[in-house]
C-alpha atoms as a PDB file:
ATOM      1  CA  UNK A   1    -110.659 -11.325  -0.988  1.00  0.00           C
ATOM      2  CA  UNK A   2    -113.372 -14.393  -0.006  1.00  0.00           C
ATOM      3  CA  UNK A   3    -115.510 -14.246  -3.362  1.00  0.00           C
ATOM      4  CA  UNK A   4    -119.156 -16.671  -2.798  1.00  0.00           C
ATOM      5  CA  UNK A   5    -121.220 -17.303  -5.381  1.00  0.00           C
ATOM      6  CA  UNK A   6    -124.900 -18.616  -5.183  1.00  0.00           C
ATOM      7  CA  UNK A   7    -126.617 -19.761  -7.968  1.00  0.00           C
ATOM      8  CA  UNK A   8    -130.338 -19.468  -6.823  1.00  0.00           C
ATOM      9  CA  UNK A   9    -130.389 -17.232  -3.315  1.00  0.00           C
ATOM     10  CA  UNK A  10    -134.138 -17.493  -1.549  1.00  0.00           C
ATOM     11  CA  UNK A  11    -136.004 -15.739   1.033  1.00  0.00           C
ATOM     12  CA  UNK A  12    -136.546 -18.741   3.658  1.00  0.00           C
ATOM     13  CA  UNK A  13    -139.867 -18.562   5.437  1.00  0.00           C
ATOM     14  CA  UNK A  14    -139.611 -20.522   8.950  1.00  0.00           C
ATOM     15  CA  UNK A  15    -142.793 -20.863  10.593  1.00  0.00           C
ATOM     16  CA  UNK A  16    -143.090 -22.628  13.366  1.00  0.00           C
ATOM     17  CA  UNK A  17    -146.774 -24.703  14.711  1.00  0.00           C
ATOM     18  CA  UNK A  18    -147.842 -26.422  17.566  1.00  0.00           C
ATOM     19  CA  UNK A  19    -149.480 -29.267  15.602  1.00  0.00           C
ATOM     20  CA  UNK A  20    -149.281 -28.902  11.814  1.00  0.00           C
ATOM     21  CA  UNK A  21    -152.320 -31.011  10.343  1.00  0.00           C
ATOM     22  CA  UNK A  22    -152.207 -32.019   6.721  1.00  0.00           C
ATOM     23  CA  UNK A  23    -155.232 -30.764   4.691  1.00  0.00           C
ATOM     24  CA  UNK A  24    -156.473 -28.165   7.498  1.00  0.00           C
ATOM     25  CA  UNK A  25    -155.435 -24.544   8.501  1.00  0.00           C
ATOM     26  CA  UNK A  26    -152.704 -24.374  10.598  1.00  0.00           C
ATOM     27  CA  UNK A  27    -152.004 -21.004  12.798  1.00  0.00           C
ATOM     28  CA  UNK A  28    -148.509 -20.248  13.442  1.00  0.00           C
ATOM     29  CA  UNK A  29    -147.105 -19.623  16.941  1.00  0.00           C
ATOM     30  CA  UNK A  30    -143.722 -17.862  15.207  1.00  0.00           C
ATOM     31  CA  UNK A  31    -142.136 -16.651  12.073  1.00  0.00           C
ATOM     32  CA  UNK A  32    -138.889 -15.655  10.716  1.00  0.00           C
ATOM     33  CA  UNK A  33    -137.150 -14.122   7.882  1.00  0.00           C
ATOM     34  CA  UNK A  34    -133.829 -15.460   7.055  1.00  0.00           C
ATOM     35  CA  UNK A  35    -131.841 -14.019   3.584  1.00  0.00           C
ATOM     36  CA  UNK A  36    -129.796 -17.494   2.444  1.00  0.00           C
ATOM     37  CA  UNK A  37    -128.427 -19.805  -0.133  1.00  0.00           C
ATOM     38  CA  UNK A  38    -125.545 -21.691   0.641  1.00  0.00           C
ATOM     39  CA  UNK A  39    -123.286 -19.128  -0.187  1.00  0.00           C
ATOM     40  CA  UNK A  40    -124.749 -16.064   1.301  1.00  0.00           C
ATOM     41  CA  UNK A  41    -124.817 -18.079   4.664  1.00  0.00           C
ATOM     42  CA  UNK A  42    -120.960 -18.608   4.140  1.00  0.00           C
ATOM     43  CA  UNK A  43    -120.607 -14.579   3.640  1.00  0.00           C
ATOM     44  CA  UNK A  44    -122.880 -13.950   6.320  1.00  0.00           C
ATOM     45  CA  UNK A  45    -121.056 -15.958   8.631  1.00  0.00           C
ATOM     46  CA  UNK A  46    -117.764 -14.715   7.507  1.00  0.00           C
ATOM     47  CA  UNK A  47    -119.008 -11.385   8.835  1.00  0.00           C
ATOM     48  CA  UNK A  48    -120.254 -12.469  11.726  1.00  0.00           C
ATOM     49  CA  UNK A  49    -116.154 -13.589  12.500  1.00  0.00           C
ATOM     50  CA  UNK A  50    -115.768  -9.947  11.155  1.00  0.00           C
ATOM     51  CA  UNK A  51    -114.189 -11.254   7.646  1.00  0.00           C
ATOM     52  CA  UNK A  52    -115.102  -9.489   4.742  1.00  0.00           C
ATOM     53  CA  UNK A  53    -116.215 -11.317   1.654  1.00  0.00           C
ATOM     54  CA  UNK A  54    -117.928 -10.297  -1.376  1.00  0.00           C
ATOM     55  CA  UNK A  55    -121.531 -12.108  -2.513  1.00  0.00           C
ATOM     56  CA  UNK A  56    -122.391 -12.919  -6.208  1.00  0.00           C
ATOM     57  CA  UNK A  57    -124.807 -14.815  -8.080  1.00  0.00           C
ATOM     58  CA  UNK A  58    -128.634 -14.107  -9.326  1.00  0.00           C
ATOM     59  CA  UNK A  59    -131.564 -12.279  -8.234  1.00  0.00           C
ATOM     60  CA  UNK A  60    -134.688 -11.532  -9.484  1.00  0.00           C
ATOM     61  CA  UNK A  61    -138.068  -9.395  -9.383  1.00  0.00           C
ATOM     62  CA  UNK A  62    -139.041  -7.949  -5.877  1.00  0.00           C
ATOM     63  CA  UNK A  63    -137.954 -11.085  -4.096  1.00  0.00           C
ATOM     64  CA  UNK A  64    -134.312 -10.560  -5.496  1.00  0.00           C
ATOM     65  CA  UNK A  65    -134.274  -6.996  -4.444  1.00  0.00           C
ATOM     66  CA  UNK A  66    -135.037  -7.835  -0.755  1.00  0.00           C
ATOM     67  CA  UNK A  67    -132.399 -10.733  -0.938  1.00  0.00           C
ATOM     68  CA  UNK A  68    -130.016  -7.846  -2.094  1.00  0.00           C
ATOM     69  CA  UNK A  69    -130.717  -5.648   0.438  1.00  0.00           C
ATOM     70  CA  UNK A  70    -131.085  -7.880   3.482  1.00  0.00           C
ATOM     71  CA  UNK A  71    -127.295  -9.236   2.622  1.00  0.00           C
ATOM     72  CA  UNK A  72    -125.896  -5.883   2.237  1.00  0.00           C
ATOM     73  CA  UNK A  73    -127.760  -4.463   5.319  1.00  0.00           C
ATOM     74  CA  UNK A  74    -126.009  -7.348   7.381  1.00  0.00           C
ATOM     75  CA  UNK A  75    -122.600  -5.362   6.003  1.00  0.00           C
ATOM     76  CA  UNK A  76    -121.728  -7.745   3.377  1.00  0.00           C
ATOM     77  CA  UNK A  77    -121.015  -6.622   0.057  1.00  0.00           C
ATOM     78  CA  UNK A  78    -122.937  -7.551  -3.142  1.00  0.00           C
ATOM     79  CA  UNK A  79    -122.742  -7.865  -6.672  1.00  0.00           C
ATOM     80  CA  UNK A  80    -125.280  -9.718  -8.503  1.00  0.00           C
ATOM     81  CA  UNK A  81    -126.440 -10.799 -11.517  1.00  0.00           C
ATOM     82  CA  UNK A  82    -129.493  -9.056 -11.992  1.00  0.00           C
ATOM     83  CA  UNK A  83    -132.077 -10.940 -13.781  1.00  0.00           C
ATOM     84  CA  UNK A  84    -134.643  -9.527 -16.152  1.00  0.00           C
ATOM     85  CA  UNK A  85    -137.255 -11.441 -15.706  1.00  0.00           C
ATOM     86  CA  UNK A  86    -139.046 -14.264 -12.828  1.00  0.00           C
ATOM     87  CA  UNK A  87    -138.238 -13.607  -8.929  1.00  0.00           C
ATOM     88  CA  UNK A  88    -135.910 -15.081  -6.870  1.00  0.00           C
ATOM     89  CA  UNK A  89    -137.266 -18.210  -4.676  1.00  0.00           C
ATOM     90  CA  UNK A  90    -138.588 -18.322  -1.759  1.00  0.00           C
ATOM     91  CA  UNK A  91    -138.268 -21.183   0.627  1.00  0.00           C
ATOM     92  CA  UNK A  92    -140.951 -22.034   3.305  1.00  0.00           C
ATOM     93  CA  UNK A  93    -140.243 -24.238   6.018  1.00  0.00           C
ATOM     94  CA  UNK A  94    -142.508 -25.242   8.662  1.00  0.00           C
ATOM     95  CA  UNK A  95    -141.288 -26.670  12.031  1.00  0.00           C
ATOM     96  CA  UNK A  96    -143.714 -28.628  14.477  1.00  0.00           C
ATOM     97  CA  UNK A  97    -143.686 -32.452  15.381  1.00  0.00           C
ATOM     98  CA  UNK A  98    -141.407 -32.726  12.103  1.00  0.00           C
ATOM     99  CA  UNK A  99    -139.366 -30.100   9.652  1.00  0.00           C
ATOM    100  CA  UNK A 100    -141.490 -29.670   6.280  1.00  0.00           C
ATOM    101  CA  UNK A 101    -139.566 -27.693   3.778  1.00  0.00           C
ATOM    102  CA  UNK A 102    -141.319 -26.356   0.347  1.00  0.00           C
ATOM    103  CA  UNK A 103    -138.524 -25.039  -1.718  1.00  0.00           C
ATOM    104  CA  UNK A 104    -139.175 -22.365  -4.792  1.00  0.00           C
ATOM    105  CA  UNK A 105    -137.925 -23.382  -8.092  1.00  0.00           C
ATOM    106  CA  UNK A 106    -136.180 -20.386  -8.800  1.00  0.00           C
ATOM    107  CA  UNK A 107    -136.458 -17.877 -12.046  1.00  0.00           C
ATOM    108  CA  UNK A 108    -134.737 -19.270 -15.348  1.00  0.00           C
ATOM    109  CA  UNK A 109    -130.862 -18.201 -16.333  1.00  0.00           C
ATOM    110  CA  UNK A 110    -130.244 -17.232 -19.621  1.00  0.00           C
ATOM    111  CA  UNK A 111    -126.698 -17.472 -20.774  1.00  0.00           C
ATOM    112  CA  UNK A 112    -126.197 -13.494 -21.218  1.00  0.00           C
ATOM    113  CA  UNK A 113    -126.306 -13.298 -17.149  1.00  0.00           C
ATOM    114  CA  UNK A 114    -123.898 -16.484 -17.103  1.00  0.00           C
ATOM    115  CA  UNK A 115    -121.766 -14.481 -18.763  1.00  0.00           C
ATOM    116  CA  UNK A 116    -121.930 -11.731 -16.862  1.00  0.00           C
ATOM    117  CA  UNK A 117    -121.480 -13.884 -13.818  1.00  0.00           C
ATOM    118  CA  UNK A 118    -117.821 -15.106 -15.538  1.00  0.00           C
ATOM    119  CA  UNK A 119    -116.840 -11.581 -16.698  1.00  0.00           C
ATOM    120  CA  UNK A 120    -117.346 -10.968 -12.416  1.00  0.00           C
ATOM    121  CA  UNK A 121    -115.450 -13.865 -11.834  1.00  0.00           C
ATOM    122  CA  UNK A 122    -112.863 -12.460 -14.023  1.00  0.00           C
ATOM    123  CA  UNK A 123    -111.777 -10.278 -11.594  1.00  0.00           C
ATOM    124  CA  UNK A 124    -110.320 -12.026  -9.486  1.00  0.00           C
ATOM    125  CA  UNK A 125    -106.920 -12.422  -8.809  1.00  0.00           C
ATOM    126  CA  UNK A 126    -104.048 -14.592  -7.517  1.00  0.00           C
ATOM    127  CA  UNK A 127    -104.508 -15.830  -4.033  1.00  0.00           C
ATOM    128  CA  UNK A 128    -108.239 -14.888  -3.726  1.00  0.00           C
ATOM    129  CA  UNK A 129    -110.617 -17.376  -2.343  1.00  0.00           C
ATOM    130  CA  UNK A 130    -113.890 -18.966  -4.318  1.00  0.00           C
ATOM    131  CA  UNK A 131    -116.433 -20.747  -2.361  1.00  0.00           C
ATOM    132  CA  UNK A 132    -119.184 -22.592  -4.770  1.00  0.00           C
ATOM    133  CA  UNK A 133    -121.654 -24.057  -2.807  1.00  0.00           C
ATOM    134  CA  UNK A 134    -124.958 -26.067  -3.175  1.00  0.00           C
ATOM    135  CA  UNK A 135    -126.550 -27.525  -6.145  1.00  0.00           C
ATOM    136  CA  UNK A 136    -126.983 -26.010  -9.413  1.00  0.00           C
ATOM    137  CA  UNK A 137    -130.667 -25.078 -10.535  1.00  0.00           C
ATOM    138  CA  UNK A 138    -132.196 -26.501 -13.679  1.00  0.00           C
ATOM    139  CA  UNK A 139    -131.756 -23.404 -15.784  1.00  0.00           C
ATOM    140  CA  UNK A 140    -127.771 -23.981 -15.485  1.00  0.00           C
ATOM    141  CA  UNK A 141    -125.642 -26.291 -17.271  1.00  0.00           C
ATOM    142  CA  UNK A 142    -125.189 -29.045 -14.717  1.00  0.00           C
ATOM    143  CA  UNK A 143    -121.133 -28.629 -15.245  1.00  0.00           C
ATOM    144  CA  UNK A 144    -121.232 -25.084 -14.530  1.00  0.00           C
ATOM    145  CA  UNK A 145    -118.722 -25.605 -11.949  1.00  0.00           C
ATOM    146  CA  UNK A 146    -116.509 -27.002 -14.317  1.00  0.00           C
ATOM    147  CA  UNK A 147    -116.774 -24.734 -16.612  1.00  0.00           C
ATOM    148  CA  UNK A 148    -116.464 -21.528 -13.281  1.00  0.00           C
ATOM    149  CA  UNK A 149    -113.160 -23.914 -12.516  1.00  0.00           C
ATOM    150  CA  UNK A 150    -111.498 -23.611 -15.887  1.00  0.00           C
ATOM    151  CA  UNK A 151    -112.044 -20.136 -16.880  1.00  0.00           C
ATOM    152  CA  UNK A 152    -110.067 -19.641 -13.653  1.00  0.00           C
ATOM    153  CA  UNK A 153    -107.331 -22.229 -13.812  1.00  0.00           C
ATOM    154  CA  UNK A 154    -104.874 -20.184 -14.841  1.00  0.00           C
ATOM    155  CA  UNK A 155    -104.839 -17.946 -11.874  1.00  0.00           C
ATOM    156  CA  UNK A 156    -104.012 -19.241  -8.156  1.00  0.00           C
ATOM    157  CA  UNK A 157    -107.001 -19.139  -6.996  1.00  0.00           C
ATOM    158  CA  UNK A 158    -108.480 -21.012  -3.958  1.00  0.00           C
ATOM    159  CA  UNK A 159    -111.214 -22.213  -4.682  1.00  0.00           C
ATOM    160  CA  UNK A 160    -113.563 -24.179  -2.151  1.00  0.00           C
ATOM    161  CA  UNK A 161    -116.611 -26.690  -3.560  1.00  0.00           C
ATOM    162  CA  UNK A 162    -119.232 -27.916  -1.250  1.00  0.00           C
ATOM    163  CA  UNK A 163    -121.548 -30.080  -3.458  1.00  0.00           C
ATOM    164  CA  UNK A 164    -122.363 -33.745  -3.694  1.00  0.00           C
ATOM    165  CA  UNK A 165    -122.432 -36.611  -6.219  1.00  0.00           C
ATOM    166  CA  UNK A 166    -120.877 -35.953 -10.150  1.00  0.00           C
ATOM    167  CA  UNK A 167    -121.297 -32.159  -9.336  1.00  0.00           C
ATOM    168  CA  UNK A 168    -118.007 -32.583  -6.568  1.00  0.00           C
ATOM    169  CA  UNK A 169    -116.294 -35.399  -8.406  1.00  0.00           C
ATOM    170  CA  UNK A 170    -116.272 -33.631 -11.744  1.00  0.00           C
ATOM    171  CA  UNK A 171    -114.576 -31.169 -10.734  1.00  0.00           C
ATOM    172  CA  UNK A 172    -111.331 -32.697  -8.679  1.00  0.00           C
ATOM    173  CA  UNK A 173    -109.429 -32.315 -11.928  1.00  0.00           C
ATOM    174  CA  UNK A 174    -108.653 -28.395 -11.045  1.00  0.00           C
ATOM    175  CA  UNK A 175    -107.212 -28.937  -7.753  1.00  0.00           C
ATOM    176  CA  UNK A 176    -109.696 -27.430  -5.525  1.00  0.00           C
ATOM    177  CA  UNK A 177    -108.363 -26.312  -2.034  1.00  0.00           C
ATOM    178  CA  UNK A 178    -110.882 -27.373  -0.507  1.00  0.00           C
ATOM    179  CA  UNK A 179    -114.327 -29.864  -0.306  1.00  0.00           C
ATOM    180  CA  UNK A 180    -116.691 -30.806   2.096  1.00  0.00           C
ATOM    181  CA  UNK A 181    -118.822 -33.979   1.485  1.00  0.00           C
ATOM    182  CA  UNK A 182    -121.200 -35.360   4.663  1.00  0.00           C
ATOM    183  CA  UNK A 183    -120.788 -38.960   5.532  1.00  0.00           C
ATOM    184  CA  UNK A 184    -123.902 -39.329   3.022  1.00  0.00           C
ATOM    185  CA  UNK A 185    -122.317 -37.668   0.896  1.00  0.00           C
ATOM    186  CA  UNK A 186    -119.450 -39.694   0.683  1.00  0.00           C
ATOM    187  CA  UNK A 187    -121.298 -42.629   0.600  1.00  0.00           C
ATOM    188  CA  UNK A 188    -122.997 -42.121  -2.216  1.00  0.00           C
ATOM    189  CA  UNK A 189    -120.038 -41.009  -4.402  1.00  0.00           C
ATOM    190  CA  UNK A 190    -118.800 -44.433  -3.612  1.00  0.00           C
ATOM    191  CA  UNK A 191    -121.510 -46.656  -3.896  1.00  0.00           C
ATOM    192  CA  UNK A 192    -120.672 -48.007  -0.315  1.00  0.00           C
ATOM    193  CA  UNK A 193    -122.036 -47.545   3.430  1.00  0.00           C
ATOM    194  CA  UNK A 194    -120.017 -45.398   4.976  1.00  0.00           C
ATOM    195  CA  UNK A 195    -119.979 -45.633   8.908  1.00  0.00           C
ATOM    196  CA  UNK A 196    -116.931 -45.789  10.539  1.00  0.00           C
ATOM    197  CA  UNK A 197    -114.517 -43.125  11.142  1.00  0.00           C
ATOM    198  CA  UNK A 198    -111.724 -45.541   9.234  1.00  0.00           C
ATOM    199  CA  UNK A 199    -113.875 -45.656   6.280  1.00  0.00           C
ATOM    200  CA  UNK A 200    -114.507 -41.606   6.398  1.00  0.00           C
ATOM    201  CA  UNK A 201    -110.574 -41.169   6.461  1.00  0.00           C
ATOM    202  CA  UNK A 202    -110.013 -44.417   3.456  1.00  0.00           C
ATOM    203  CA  UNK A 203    -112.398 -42.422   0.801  1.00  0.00           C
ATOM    204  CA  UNK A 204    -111.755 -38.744   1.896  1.00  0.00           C
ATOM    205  CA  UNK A 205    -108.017 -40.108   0.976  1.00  0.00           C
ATOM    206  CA  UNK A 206    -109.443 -41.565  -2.706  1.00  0.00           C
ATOM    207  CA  UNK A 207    -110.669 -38.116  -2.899  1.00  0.00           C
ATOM    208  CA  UNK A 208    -107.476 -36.710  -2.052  1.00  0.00           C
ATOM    209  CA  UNK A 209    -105.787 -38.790  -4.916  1.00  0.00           C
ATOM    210  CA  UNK A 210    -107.834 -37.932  -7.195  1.00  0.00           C
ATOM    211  CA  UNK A 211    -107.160 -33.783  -7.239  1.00  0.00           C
ATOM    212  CA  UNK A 212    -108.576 -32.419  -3.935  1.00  0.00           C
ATOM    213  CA  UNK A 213    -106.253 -30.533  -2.003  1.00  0.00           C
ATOM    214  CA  UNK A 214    -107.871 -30.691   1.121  1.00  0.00           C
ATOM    215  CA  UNK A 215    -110.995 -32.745   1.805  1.00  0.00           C
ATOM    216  CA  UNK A 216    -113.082 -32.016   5.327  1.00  0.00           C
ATOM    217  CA  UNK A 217    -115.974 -33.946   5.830  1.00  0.00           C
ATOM    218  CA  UNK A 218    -119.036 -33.388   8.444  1.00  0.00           C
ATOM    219  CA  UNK A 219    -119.856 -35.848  10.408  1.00  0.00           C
ATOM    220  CA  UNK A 220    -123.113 -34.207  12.004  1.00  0.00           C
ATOM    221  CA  UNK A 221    -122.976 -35.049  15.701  1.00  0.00           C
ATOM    222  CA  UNK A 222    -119.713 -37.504  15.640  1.00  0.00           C
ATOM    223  CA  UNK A 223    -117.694 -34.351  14.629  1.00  0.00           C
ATOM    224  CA  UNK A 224    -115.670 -34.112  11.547  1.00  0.00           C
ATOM    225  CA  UNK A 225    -112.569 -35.282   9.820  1.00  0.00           C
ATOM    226  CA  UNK A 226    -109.780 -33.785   7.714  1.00  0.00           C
ATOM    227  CA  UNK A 227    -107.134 -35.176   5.371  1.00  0.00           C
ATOM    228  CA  UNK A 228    -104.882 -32.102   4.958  1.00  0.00           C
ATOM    229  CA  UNK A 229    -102.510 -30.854   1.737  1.00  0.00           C
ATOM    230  CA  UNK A 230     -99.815 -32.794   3.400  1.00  0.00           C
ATOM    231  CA  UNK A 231    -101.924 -36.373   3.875  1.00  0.00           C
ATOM    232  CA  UNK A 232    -102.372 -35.784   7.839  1.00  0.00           C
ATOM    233  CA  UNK A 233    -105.883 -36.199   9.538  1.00  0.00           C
ATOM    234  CA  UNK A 234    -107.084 -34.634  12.385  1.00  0.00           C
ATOM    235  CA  UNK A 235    -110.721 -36.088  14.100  1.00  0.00           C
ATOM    236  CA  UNK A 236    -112.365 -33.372  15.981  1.00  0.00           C
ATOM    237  CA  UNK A 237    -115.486 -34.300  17.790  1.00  0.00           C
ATOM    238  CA  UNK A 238    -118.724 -32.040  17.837  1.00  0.00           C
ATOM    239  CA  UNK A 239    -119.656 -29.777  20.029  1.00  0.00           C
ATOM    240  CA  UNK A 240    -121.653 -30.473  22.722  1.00  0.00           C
ATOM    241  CA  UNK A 241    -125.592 -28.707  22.574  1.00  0.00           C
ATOM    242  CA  UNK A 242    -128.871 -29.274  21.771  1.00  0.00           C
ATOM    243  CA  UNK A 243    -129.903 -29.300  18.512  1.00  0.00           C
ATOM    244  CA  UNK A 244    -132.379 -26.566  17.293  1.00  0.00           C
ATOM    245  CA  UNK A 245    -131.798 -26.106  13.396  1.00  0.00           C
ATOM    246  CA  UNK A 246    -130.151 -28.172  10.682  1.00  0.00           C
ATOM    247  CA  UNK A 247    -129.911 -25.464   8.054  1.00  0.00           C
ATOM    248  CA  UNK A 248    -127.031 -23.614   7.286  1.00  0.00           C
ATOM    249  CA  UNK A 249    -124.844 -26.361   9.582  1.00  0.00           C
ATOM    250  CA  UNK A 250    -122.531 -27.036   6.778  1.00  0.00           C
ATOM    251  CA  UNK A 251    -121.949 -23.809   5.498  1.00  0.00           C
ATOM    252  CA  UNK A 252    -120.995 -22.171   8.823  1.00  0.00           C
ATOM    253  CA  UNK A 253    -118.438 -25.121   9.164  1.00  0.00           C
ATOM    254  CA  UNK A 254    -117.074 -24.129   5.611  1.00  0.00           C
ATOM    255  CA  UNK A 255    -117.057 -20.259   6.610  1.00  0.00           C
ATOM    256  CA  UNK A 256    -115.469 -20.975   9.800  1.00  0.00           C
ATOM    257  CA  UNK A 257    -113.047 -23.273   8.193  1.00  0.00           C
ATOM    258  CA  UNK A 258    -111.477 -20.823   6.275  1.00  0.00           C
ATOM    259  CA  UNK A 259    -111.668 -18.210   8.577  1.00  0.00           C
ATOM    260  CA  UNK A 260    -109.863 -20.245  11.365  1.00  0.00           C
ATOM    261  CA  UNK A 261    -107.299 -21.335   8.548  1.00  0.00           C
ATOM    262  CA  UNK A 262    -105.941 -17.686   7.353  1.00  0.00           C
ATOM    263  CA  UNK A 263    -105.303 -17.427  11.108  1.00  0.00           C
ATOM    264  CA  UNK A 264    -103.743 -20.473  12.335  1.00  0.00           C
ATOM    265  CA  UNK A 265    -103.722 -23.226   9.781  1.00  0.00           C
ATOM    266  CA  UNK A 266    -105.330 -26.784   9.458  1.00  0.00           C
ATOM    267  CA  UNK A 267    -106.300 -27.706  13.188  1.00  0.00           C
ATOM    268  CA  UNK A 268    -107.523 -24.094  14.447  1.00  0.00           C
ATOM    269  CA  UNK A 269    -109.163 -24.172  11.080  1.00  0.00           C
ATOM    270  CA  UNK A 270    -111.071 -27.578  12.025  1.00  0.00           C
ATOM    271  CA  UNK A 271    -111.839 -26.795  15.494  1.00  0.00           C
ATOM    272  CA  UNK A 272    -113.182 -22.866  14.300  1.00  0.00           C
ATOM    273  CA  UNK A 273    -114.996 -25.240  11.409  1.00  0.00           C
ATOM    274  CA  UNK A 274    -116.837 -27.804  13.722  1.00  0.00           C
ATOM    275  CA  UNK A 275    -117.701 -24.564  16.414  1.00  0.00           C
ATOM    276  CA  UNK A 276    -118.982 -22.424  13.887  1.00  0.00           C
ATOM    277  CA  UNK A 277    -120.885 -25.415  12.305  1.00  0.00           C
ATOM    278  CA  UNK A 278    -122.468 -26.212  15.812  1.00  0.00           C
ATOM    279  CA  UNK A 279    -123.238 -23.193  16.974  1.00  0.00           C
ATOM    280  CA  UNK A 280    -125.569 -22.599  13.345  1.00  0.00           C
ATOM    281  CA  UNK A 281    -127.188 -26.259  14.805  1.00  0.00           C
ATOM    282  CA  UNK A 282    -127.677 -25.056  18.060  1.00  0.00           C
ATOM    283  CA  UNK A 283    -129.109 -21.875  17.344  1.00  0.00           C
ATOM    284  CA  UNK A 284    -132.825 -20.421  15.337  1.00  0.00           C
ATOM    285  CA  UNK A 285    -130.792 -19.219  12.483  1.00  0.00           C
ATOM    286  CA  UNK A 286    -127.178 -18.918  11.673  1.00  0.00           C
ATOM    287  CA  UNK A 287    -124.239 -18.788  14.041  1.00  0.00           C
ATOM    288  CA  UNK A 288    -123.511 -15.437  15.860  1.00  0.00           C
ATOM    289  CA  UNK A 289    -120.002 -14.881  16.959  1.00  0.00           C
ATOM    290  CA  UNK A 290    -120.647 -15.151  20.794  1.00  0.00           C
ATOM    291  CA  UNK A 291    -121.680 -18.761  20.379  1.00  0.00           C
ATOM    292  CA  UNK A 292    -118.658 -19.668  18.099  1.00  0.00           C
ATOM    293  CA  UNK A 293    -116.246 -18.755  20.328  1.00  0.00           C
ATOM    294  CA  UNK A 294    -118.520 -20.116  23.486  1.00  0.00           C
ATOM    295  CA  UNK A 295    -118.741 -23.625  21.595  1.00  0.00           C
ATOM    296  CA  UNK A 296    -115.105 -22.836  20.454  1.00  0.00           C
ATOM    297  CA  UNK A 297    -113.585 -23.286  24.153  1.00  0.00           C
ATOM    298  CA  UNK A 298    -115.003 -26.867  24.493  1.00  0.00           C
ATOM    299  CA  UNK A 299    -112.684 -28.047  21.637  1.00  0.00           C
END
């Protein structure tokens, strides 16, 4: 079973204006309701490629209920943390000449429900996958990953990590199967401009080395690269489109990798990756299944 976990889901509010004009009212032209967090988009794009996963974390107040119920009406299971007090965030995000985003803060996190979120995690078993995804709110303990990692490490689990900075590094010590840094990303874990497609393959190797199993990283519109278990890299260039939507990008390209890996290994699993990841780009909201397999057949 694909297990995600997200730490601090949101209701994202995308409203889109012809002319958004600081300090006045603005009248939107269209709006949108989208149910996310980093790893809810994984599970709902996992069902989209008709792969079941199951969605934990913490909600809150009304907001948290219709988070809950939006996820499980798009046929994913659920089983959250349920908070007892505060609401879960919600994200607004305006689109005109430029993308404003105003992101919610989130309710606090006592340890109780951290516990209860391990005692879930407990569950699973040998050969099960774990994606963690995004940053960690400020009512966490900023090595909560760590700490998710080594309850586990004594079960085979595969687990996948898509954060950035101390938050990724810290936790190449338990072997994860896989992560996926950006080019930025990368960059900033090594204190060095990162540019060239030599470079990306160099430091996702020093990431390699130092406990990652298998390290993808995103490359936006110059594709993507992967250093596999067995030291081979693949390049795969991006899909060809225009580009409509930058959220949810990276964590289509995470659900897709691991969908296109149970099925056929490394390179289906890069090429299912970098269609899954463009068609989210290309597309209002997150990728559909049509357009996967429409941007799949140009790779």
């Amino acid at each position: 079973m694909i297990y995600t976990v997200t730490f601090n889901p949101a209701i994202d509010y995308l409203v889109q204006t012809a002319d958004f004009k600081l300090g006045s009212v603005n009248r939107s032209i269209s709006e949108q309701i989208y149910f996310g967090g980093k790893g809810i988009n994984v599970s709902l794009v996992l069902s989209r490629l008709e792969i079941s996963s199951i969605a934990l974390g913490f909600t809150a107040g009304f907001t948290g209920r219709a988070i809950e119920k939006g996820v499980a009406e798009a046929g994913i299971k659920t089983d959250f943390v349920h908070l007892e007090s505060g609401c879960s965030r919600i994200n607004v995000k305006i689109k005109s000449d430029y993308e404003t985003e105003l992101n919610g803060q989130g309710p606090d996190i006592p340890e109780k429900a951290i516990e209860a979120l391990f005692e879930k995690l407990d569950d699973l078993r040998d050969g099960d996958v774990l994606v963690l995804a995004g940053s960690v709110p400020n009512s966490l303990p900023m090595d909560i990953y760590e700490k998710i990692l080594a309850r586990l490490s004594h079960k085979k689990i595969n687990s996948v990590v898509d954060a950035s900075g101390k938050l990724l590094l810290n936790v190449l010590k338990y072997k994860p199967f896989l992560i996926k840094p950006n080019a930025d990303e990368l960059s900033e874990m090594f204190g060095t401009a990162i540019s060239r497609k030599d470079d990306v393959v160099k430091y996702g190797k020093k990431l390699k080395e130092m406990g990652a199993q298998n390290v993808l990283v995103s490359l936006a519109g110059d594709g993507a690269v992967l250093i596999d278990e067995y030291g081979t890299v693949h390049i795969q260039r991006a899909c060809i489109g225009k580009v409509k939507n930058s959220v949810g990008a990276g964590d289509s390209m995470v659900a897709g990798f691991i969908a296109g890996y149970f099925k056929d290994g490394y390179g289906y699993a890069l090429k299912l990756g970098t269609a899954a990841g463009g068609a989210t780009a290309f597309s209002e909201g997150l990728a559909e299944k049509e357009k996967i397999f429409t941007l799949l057949s140009q790779l």
